[in-house]
C-alpha atoms as a PDB file:
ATOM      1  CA  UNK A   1      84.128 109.100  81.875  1.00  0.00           C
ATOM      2  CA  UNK A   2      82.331 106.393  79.942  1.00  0.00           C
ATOM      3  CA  UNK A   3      83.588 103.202  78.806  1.00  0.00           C
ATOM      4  CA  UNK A   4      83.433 103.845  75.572  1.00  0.00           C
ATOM      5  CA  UNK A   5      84.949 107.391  76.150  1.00  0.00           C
ATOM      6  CA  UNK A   6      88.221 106.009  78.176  1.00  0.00           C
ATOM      7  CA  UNK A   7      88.427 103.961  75.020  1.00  0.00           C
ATOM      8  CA  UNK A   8      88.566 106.357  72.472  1.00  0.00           C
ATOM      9  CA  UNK A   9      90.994 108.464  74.871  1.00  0.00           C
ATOM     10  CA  UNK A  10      93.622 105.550  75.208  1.00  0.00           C
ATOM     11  CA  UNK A  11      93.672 104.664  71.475  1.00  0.00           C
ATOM     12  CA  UNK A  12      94.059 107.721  70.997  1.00  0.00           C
ATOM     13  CA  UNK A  13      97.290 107.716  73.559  1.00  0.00           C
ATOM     14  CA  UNK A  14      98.482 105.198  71.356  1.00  0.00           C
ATOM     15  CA  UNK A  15      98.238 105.934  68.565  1.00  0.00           C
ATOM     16  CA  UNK A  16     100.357 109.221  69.221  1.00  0.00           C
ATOM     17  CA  UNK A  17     103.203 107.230  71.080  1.00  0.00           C
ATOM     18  CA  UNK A  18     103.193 105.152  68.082  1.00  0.00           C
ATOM     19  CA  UNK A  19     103.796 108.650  66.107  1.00  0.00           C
ATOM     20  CA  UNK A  20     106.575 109.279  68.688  1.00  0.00           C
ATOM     21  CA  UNK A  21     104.725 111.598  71.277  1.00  0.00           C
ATOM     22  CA  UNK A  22     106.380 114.368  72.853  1.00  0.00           C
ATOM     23  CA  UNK A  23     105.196 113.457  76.561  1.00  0.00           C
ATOM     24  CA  UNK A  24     105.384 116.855  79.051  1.00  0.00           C
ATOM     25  CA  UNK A  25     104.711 115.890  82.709  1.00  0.00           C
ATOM     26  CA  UNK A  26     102.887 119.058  84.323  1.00  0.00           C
ATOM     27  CA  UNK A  27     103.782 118.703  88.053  1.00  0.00           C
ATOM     28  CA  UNK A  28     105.911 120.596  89.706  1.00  0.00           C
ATOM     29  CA  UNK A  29     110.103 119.321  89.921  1.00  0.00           C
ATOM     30  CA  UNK A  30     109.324 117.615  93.309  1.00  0.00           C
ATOM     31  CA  UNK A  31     106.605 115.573  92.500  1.00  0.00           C
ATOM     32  CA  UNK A  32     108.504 114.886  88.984  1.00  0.00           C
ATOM     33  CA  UNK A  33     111.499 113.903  91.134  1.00  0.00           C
ATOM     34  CA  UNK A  34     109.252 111.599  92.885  1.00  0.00           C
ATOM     35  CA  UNK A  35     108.393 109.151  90.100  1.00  0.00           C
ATOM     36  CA  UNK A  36     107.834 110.215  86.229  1.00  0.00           C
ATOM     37  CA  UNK A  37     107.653 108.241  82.821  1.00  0.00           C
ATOM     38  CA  UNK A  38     111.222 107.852  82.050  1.00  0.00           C
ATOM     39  CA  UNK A  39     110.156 109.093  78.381  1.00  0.00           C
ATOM     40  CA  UNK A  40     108.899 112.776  80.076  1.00  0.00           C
ATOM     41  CA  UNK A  41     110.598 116.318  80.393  1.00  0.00           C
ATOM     42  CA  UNK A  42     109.101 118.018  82.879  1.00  0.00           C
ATOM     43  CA  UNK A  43     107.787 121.397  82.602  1.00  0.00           C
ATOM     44  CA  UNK A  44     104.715 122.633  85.327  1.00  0.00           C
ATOM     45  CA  UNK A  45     102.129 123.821  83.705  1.00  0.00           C
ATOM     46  CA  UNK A  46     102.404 127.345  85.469  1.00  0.00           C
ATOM     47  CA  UNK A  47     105.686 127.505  83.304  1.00  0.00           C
ATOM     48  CA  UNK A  48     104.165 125.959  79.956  1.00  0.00           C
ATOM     49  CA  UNK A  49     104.267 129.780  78.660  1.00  0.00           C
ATOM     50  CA  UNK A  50     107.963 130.111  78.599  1.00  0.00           C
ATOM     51  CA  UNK A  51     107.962 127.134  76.147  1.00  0.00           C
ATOM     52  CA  UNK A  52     104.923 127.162  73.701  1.00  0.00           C
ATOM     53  CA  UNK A  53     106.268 128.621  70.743  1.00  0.00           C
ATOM     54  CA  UNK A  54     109.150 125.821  70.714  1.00  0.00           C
ATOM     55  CA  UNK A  55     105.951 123.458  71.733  1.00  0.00           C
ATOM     56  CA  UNK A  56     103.851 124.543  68.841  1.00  0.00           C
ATOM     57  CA  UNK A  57     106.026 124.138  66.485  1.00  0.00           C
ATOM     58  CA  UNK A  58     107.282 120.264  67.015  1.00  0.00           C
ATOM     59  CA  UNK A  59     105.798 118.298  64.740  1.00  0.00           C
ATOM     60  CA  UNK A  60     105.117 115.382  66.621  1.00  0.00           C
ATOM     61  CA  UNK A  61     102.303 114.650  68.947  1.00  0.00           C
ATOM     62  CA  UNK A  62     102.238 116.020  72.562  1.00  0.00           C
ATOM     63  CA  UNK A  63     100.326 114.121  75.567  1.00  0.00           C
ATOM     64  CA  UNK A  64     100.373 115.835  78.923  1.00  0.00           C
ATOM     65  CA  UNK A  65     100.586 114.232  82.101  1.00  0.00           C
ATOM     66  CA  UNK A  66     100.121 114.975  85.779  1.00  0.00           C
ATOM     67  CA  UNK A  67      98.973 113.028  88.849  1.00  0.00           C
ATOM     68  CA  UNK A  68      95.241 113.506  87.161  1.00  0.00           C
ATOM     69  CA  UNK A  69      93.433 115.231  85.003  1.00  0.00           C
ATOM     70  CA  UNK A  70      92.986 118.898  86.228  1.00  0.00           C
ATOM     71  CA  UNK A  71      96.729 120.369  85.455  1.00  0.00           C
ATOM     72  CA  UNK A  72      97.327 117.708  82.415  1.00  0.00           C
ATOM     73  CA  UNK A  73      93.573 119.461  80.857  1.00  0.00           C
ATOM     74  CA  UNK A  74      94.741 122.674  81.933  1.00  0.00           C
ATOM     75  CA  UNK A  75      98.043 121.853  79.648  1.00  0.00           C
ATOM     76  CA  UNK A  76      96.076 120.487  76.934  1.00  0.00           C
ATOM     77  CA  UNK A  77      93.877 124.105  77.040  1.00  0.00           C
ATOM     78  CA  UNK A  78      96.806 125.853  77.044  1.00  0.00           C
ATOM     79  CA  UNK A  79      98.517 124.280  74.093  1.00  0.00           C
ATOM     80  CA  UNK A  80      95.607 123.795  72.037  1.00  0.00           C
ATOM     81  CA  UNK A  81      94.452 127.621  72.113  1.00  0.00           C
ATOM     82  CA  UNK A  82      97.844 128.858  70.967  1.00  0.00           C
ATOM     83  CA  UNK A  83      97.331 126.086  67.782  1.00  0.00           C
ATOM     84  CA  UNK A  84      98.577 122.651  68.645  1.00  0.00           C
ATOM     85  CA  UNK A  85      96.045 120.532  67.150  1.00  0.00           C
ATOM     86  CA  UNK A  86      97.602 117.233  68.044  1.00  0.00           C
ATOM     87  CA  UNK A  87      97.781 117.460  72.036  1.00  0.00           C
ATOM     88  CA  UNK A  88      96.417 114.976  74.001  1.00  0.00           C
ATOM     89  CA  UNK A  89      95.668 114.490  78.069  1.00  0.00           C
ATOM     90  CA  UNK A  90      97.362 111.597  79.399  1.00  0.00           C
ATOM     91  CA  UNK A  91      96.172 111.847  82.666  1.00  0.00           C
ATOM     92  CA  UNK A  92      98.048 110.587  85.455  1.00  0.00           C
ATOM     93  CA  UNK A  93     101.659 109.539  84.995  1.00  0.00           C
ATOM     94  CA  UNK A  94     101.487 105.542  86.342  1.00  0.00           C
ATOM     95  CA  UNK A  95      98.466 104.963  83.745  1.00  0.00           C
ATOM     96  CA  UNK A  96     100.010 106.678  80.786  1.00  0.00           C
ATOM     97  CA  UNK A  97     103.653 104.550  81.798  1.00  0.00           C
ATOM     98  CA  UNK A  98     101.734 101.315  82.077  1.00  0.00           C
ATOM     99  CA  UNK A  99      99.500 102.512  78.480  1.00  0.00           C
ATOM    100  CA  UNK A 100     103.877 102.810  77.373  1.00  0.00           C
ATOM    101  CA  UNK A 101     104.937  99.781  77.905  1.00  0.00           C
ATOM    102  CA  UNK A 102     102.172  97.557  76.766  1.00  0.00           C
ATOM    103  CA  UNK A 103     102.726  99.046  73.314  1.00  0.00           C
END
């Protein structure tokens, strides 16, 4: 990713905290158990089906996070083909809880 790329992506990340973000981490309940942003439910992306139509239809922004890109993208994909417009990747968890409280 290029400078100016990571850029856009975190103001991005802030500005939908700012909006009140509805953060999802993707990992599985072990790894969540292991260390999450204390704002996050927790809901693996292989189970992300079970909840999109309640996901779709919150009004507020949505930023996935894993422990890196691949499963928080995946999330993203998921959630942006069944409509969510305002989904964002958040990447790994650590980043995205630093990116939190520097707000």
């Amino acid at each position: 990713m290029g400078f100016l790329s990571f850029l856009f992506k975190k103001n991005n990340l802030k500005d939908a905290l700012k909006k009140g973000a509805f953060i999802i981490d993707v990992r599985t309940p072990q790894e969540y158990d292991n260390g999450h942003t204390p704002d996050a439910i927790n809901i693996p992306v292989d189970r992300l089906a079970i909840q999109i139509d309640r996901l779709t239809a919150l009004k507020q922004p949505i930023i996935c996070c894993s422990n890196q890109d691949e499963r928080s993208s995946k999330a993203v994909a998921i959630l942006k083909s069944k409509g969510k417009k305002d989904v964002y990747n958040g990447g790994g968890w650590k980043a995205l809880y630093e990116l939190q409280k520097n707000l």
